[in-house]
C-alpha atoms as a PDB file:
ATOM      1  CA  UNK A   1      53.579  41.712 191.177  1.00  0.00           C
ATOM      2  CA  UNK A   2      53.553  39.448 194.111  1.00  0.00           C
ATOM      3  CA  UNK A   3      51.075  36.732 195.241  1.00  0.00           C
ATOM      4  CA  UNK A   4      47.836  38.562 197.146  1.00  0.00           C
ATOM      5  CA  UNK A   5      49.141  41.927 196.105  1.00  0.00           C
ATOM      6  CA  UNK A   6      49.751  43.632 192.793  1.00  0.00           C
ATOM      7  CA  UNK A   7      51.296  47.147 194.672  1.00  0.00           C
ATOM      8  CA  UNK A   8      53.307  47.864 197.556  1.00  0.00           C
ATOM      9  CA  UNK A   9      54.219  50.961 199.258  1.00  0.00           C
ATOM     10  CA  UNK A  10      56.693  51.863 201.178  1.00  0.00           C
ATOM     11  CA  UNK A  11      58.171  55.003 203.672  1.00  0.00           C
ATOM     12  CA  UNK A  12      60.604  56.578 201.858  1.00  0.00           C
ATOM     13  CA  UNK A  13      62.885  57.178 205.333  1.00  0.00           C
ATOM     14  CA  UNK A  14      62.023  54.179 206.702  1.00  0.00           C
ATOM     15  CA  UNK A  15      61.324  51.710 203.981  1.00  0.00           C
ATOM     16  CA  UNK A  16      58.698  50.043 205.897  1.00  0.00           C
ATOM     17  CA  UNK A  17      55.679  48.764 204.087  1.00  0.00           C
ATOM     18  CA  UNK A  18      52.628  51.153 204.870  1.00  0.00           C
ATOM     19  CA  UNK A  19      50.001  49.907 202.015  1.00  0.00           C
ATOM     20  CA  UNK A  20      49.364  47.190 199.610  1.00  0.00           C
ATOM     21  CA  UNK A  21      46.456  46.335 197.181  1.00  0.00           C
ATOM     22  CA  UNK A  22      45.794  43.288 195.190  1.00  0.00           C
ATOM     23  CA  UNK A  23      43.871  44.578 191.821  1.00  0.00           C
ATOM     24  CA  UNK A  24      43.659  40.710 190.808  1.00  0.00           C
ATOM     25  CA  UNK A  25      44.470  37.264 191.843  1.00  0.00           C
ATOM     26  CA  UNK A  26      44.835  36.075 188.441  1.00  0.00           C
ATOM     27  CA  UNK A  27      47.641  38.206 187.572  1.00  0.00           C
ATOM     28  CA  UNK A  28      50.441  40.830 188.858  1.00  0.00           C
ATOM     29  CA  UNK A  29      51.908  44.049 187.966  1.00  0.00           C
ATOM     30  CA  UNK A  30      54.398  44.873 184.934  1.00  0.00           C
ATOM     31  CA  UNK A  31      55.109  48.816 185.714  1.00  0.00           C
ATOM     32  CA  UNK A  32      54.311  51.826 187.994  1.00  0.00           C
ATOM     33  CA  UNK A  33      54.627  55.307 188.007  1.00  0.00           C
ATOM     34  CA  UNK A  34      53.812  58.125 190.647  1.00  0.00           C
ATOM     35  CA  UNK A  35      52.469  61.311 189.201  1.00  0.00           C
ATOM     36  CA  UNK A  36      51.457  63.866 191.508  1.00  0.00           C
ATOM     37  CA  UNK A  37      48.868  62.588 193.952  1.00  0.00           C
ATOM     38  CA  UNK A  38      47.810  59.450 191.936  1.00  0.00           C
ATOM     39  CA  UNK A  39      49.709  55.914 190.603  1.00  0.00           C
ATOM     40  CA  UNK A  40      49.845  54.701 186.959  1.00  0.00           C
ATOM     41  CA  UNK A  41      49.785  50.974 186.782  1.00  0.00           C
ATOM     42  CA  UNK A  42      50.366  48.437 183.913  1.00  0.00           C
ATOM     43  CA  UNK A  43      48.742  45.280 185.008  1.00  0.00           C
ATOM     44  CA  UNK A  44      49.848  41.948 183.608  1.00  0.00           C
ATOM     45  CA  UNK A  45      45.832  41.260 182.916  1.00  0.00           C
ATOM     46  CA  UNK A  46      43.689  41.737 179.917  1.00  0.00           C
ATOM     47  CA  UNK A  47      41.082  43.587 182.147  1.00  0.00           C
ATOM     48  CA  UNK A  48      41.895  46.080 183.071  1.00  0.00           C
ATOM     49  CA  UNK A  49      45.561  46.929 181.717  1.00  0.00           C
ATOM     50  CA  UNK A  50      46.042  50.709 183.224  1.00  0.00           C
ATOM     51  CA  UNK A  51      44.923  51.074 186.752  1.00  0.00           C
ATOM     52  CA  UNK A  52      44.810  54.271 188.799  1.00  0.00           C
ATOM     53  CA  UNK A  53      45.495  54.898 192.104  1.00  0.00           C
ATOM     54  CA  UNK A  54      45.001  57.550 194.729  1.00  0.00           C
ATOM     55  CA  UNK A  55      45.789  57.338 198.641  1.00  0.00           C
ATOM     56  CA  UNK A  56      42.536  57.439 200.509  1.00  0.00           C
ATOM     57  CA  UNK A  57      42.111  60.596 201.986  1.00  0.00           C
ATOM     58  CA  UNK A  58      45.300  61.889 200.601  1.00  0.00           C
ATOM     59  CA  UNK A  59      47.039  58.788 202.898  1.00  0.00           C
ATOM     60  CA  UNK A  60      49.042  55.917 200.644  1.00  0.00           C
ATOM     61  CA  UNK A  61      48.132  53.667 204.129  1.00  0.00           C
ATOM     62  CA  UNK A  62      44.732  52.701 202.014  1.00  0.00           C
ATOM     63  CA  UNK A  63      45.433  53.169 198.782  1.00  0.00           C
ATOM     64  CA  UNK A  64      42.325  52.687 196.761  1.00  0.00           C
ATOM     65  CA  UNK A  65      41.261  52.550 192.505  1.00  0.00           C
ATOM     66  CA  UNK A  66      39.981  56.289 191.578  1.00  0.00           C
ATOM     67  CA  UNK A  67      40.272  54.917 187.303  1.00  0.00           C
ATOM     68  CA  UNK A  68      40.763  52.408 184.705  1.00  0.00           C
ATOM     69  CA  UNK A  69      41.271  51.492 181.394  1.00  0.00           C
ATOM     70  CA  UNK A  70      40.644  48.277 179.530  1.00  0.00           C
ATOM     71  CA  UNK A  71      42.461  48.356 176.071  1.00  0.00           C
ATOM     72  CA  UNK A  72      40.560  45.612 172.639  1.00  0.00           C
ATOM     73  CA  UNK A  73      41.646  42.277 173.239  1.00  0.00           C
ATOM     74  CA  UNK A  74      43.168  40.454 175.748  1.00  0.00           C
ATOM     75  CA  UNK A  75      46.894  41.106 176.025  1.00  0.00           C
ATOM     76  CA  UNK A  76      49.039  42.293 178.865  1.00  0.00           C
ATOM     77  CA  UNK A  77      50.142  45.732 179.945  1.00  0.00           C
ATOM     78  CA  UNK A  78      53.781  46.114 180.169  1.00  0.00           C
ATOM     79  CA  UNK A  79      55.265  49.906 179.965  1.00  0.00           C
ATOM     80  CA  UNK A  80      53.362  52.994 181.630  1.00  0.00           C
ATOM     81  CA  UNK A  81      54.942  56.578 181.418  1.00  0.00           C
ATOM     82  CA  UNK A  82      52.217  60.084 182.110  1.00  0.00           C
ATOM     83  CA  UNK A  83      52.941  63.588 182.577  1.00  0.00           C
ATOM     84  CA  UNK A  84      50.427  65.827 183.595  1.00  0.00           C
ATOM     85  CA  UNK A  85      48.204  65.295 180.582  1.00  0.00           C
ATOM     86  CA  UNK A  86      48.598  62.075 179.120  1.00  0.00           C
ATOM     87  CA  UNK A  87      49.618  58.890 180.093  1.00  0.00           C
ATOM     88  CA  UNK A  88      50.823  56.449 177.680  1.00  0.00           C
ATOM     89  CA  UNK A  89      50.487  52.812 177.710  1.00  0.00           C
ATOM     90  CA  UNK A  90      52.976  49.842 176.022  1.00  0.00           C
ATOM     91  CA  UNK A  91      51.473  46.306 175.818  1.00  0.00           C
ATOM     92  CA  UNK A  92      52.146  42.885 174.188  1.00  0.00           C
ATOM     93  CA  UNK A  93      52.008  42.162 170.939  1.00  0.00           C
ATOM     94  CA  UNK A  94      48.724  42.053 169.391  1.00  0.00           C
ATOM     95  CA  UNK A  95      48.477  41.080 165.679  1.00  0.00           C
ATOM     96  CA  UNK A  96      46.960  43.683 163.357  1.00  0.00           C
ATOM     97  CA  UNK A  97      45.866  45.704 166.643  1.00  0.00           C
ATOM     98  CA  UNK A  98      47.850  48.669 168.798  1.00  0.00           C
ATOM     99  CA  UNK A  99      50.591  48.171 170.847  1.00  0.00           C
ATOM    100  CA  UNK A 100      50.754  51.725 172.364  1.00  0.00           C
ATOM    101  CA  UNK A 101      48.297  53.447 173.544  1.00  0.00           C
ATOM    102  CA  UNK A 102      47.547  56.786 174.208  1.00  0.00           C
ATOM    103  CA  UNK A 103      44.999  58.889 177.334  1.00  0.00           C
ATOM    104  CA  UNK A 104      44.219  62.140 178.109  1.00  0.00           C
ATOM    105  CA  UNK A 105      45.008  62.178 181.862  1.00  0.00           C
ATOM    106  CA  UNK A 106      43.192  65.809 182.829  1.00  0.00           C
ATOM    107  CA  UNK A 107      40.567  64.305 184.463  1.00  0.00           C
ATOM    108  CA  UNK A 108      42.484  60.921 185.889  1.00  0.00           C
ATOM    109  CA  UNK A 109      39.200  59.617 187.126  1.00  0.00           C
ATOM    110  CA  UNK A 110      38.476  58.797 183.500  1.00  0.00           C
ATOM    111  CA  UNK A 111      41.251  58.481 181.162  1.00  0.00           C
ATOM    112  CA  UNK A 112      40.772  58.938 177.827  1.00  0.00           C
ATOM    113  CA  UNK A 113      41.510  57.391 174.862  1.00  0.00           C
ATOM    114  CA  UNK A 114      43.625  59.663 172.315  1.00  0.00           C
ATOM    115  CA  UNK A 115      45.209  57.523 169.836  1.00  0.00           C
ATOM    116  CA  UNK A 116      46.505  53.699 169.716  1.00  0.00           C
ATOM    117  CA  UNK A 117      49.586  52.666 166.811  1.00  0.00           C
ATOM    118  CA  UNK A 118      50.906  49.271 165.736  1.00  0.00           C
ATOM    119  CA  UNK A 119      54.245  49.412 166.595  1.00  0.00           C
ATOM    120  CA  UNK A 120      54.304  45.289 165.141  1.00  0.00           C
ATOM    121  CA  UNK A 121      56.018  44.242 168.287  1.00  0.00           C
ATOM    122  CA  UNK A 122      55.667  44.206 172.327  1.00  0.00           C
ATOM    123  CA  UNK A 123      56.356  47.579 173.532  1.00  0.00           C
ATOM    124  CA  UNK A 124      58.148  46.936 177.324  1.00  0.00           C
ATOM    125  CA  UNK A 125      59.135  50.675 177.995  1.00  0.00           C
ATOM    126  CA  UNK A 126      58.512  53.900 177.319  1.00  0.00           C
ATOM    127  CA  UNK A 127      59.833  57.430 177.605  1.00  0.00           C
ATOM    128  CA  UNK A 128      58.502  60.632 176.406  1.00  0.00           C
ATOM    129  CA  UNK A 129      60.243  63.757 175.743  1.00  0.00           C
ATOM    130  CA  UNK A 130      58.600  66.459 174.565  1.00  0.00           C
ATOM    131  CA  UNK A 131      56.866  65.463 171.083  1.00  0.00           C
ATOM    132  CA  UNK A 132      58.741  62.179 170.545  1.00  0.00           C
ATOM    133  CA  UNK A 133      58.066  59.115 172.191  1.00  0.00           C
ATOM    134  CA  UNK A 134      60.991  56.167 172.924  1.00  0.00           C
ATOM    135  CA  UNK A 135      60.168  52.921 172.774  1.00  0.00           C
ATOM    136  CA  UNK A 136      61.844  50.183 174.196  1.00  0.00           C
ATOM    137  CA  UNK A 137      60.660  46.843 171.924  1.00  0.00           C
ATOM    138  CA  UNK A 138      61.021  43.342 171.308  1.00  0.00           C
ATOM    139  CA  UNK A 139      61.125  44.149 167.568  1.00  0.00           C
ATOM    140  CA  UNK A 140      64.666  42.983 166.700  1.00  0.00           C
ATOM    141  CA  UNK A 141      65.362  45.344 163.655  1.00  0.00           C
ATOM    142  CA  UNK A 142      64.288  48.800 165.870  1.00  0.00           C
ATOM    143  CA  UNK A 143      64.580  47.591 169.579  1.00  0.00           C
ATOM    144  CA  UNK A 144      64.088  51.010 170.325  1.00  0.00           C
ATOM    145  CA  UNK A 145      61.269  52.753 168.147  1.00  0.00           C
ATOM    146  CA  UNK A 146      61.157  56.729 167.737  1.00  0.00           C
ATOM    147  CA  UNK A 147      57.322  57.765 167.717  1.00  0.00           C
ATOM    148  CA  UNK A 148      56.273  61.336 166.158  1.00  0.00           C
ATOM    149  CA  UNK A 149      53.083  62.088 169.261  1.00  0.00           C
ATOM    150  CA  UNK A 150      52.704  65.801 168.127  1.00  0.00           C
ATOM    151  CA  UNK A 151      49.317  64.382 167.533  1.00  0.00           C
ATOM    152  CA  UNK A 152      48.164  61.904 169.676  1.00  0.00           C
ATOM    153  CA  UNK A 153      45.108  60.649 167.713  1.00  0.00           C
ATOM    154  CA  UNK A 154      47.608  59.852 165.027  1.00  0.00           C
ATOM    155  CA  UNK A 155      51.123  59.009 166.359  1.00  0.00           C
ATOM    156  CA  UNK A 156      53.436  57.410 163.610  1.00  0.00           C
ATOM    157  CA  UNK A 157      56.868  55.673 163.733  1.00  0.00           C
ATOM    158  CA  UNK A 158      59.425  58.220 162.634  1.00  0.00           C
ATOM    159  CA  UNK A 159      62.608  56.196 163.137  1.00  0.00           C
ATOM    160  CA  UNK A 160      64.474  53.719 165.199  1.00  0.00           C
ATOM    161  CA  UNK A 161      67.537  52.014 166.191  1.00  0.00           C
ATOM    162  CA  UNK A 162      68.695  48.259 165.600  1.00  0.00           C
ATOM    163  CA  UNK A 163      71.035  47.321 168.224  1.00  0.00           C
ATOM    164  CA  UNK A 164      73.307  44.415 167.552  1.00  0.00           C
ATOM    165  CA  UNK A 165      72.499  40.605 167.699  1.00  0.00           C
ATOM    166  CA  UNK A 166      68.362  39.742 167.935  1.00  0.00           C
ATOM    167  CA  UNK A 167      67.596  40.548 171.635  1.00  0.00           C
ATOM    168  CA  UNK A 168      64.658  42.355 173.200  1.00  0.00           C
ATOM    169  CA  UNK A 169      65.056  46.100 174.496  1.00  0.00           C
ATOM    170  CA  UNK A 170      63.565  46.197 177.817  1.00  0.00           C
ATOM    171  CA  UNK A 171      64.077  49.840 179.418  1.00  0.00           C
ATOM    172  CA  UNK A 172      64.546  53.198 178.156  1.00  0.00           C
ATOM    173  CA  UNK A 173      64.830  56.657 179.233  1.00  0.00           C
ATOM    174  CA  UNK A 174      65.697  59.974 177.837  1.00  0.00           C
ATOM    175  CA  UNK A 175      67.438  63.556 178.813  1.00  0.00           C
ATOM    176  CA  UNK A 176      67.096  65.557 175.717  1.00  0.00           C
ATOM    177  CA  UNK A 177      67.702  64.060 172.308  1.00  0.00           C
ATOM    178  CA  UNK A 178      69.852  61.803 174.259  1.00  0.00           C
ATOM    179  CA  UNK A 179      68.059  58.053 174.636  1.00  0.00           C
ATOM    180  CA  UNK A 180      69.305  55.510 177.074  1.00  0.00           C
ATOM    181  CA  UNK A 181      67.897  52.261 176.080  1.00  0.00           C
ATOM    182  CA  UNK A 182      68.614  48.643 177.885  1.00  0.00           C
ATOM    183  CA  UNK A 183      68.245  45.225 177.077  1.00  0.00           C
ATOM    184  CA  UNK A 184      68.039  41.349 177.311  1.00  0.00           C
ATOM    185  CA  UNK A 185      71.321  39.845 177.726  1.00  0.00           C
ATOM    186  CA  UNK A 186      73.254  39.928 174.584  1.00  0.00           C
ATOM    187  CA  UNK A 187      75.796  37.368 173.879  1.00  0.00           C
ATOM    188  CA  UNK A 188      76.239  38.836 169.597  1.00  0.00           C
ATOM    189  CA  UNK A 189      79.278  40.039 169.143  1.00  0.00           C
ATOM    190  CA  UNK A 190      80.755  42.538 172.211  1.00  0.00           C
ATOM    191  CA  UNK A 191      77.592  41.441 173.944  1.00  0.00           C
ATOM    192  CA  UNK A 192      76.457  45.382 175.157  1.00  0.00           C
ATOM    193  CA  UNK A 193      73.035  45.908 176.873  1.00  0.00           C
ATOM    194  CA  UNK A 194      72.768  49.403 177.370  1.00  0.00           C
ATOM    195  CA  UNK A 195      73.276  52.013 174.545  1.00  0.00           C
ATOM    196  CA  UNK A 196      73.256  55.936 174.733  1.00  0.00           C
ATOM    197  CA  UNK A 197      71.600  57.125 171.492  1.00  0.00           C
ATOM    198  CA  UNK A 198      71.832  60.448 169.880  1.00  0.00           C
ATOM    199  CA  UNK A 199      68.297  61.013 168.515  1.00  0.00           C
ATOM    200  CA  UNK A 200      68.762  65.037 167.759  1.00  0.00           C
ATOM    201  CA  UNK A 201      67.621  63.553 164.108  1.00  0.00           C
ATOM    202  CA  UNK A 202      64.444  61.250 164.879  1.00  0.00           C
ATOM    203  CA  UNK A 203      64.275  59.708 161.444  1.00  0.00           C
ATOM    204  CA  UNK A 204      68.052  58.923 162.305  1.00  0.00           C
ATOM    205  CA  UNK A 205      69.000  57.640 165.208  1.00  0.00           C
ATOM    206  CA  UNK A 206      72.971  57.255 165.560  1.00  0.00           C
ATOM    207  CA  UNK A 207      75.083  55.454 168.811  1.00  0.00           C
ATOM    208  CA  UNK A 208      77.365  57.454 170.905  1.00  0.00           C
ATOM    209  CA  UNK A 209      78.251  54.723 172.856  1.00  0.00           C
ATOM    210  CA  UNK A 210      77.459  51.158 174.760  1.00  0.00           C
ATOM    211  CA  UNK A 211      78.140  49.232 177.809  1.00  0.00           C
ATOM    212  CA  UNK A 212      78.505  45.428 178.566  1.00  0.00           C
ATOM    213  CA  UNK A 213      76.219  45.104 182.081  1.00  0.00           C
ATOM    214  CA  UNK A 214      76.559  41.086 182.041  1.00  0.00           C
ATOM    215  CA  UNK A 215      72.847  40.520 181.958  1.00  0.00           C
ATOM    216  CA  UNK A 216      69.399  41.916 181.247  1.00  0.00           C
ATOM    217  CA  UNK A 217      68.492  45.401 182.361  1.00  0.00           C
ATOM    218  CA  UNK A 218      65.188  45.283 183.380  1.00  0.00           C
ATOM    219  CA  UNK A 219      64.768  49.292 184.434  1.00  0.00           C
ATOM    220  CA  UNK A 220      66.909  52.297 183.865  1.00  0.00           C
ATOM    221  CA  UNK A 221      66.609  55.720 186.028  1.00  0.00           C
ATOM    222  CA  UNK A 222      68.427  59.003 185.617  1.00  0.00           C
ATOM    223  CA  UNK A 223      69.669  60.526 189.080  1.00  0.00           C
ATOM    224  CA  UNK A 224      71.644  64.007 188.756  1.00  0.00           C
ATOM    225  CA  UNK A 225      74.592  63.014 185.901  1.00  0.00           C
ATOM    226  CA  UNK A 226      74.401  59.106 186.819  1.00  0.00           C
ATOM    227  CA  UNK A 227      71.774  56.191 185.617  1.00  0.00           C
ATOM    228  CA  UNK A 228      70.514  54.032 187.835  1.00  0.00           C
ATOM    229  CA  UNK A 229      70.181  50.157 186.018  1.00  0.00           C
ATOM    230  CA  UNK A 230      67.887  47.781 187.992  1.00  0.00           C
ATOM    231  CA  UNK A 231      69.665  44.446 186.154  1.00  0.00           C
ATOM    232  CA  UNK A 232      69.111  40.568 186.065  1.00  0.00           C
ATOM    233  CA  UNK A 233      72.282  40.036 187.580  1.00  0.00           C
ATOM    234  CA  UNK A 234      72.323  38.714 190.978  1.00  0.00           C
ATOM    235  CA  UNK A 235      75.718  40.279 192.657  1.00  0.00           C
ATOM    236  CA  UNK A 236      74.322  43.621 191.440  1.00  0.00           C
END
């Protein structure tokens, strides 16, 4: 988020600025995703955390808030990932409360509560693919975290990965069984910050291989047989 506005929108052709809306002043935004005709936003507020958005009139010039959610307590949203029925929500660590949450997007007007879990650390991304949700945490013995959401009134940690040295995962995404997940800077040993996992066995989790970026990745998109990293490093 920026000062005065929590969302910006731009023309994809022209990448001019066409809209903006400030949900707070207090606070920005953590995450966004587009789904259809309406945005998913995890604000960096403990009221509301998951915002909705729809273009007025079907225009993104005026965008305006159609829903909302305000999850116990007062921590911060910072992962949102929907499909067309459920949106899913990662937030701060709250002690002996849920860090992920779960909606029933059909009617995204209202969304739903399903299911919350305690995941025991911040949750700062999220993928979903099929049944199994990815979780990129700040839990240092299972930076990413493998989530069983067959049920989503009663999701429950299946398995997970420790990556090497005691730094945060910050991004994930998946294609398959095949998890991508990034994180903090890591100076430990041959200092890699983005892994591809092989998660065909949930409960078991094994590397296929790493990277060394040089700094934190923040965000990590899939684009035809590439990944996109959006990274702390300045020169790229």
């Amino acid at each position: 988020g920026i000062t005065a506005s929590d969302i910006l929108l731009f023309s994809p052709t022209t990448l001019t600025q066409i809209g903006a809306y400030d949900v707070t002043t207090s606070s920005g935004s953590r995450s966004v995703l587009s789904l259809g005709a309406y945005l998913y936003l995890g604000m960096l507020t403990s009221n509301p955390e998951l915002v909705v958005f729809r273009g007025s009139a079907g225009a993104w010039e005026s965008p305006t808030i159609v829903g909302s959610y305000n999850t116990p307590g007062t921590i911060d949203a910072l992962a949102v990932w929907s499909n067309t029925t459920r949106a899913y929500l990662g937030t701060a660590n709250q002690a002996g409360g849920g860090e992920l949450f779960i909606f029933d997007i059909s009617n995204p007007l209202i969304p739903a509560l399903l299911g919350t879990l305690e995941v025991g650390a911040s949750v700062n991304g999220i993928t979903v693919s099929g049944n199994t949700a990815y979780l990129a945490t700040a839990h240092t013995s299972r930076e990413l975290t493998v989530v069983n959401v067959t049920n989503p009134a009663s999701p429950t940690i299946v398995g997970g990965y420790n990556t090497p040295g005691a730094v945060q995962a910050q991004a994930v995404t998946a294609s398959g069984t095949t998890v991508y997940l990034g994180t903090r800077n890591n100076g430990a040993g041959a200092g890699r910050e983005l892994y591809a996992i092989n998660a065909t066995v949930p409960t078991l989790p094994t590397l296929i291989t790493s990277f060394e970026v040089g700094n934190q990745v923040n965000a990590i998109s899939r684009a035809g047989g590439k990944l996109l990293l959006a990274t702390a490093n300045n020169n790229k």
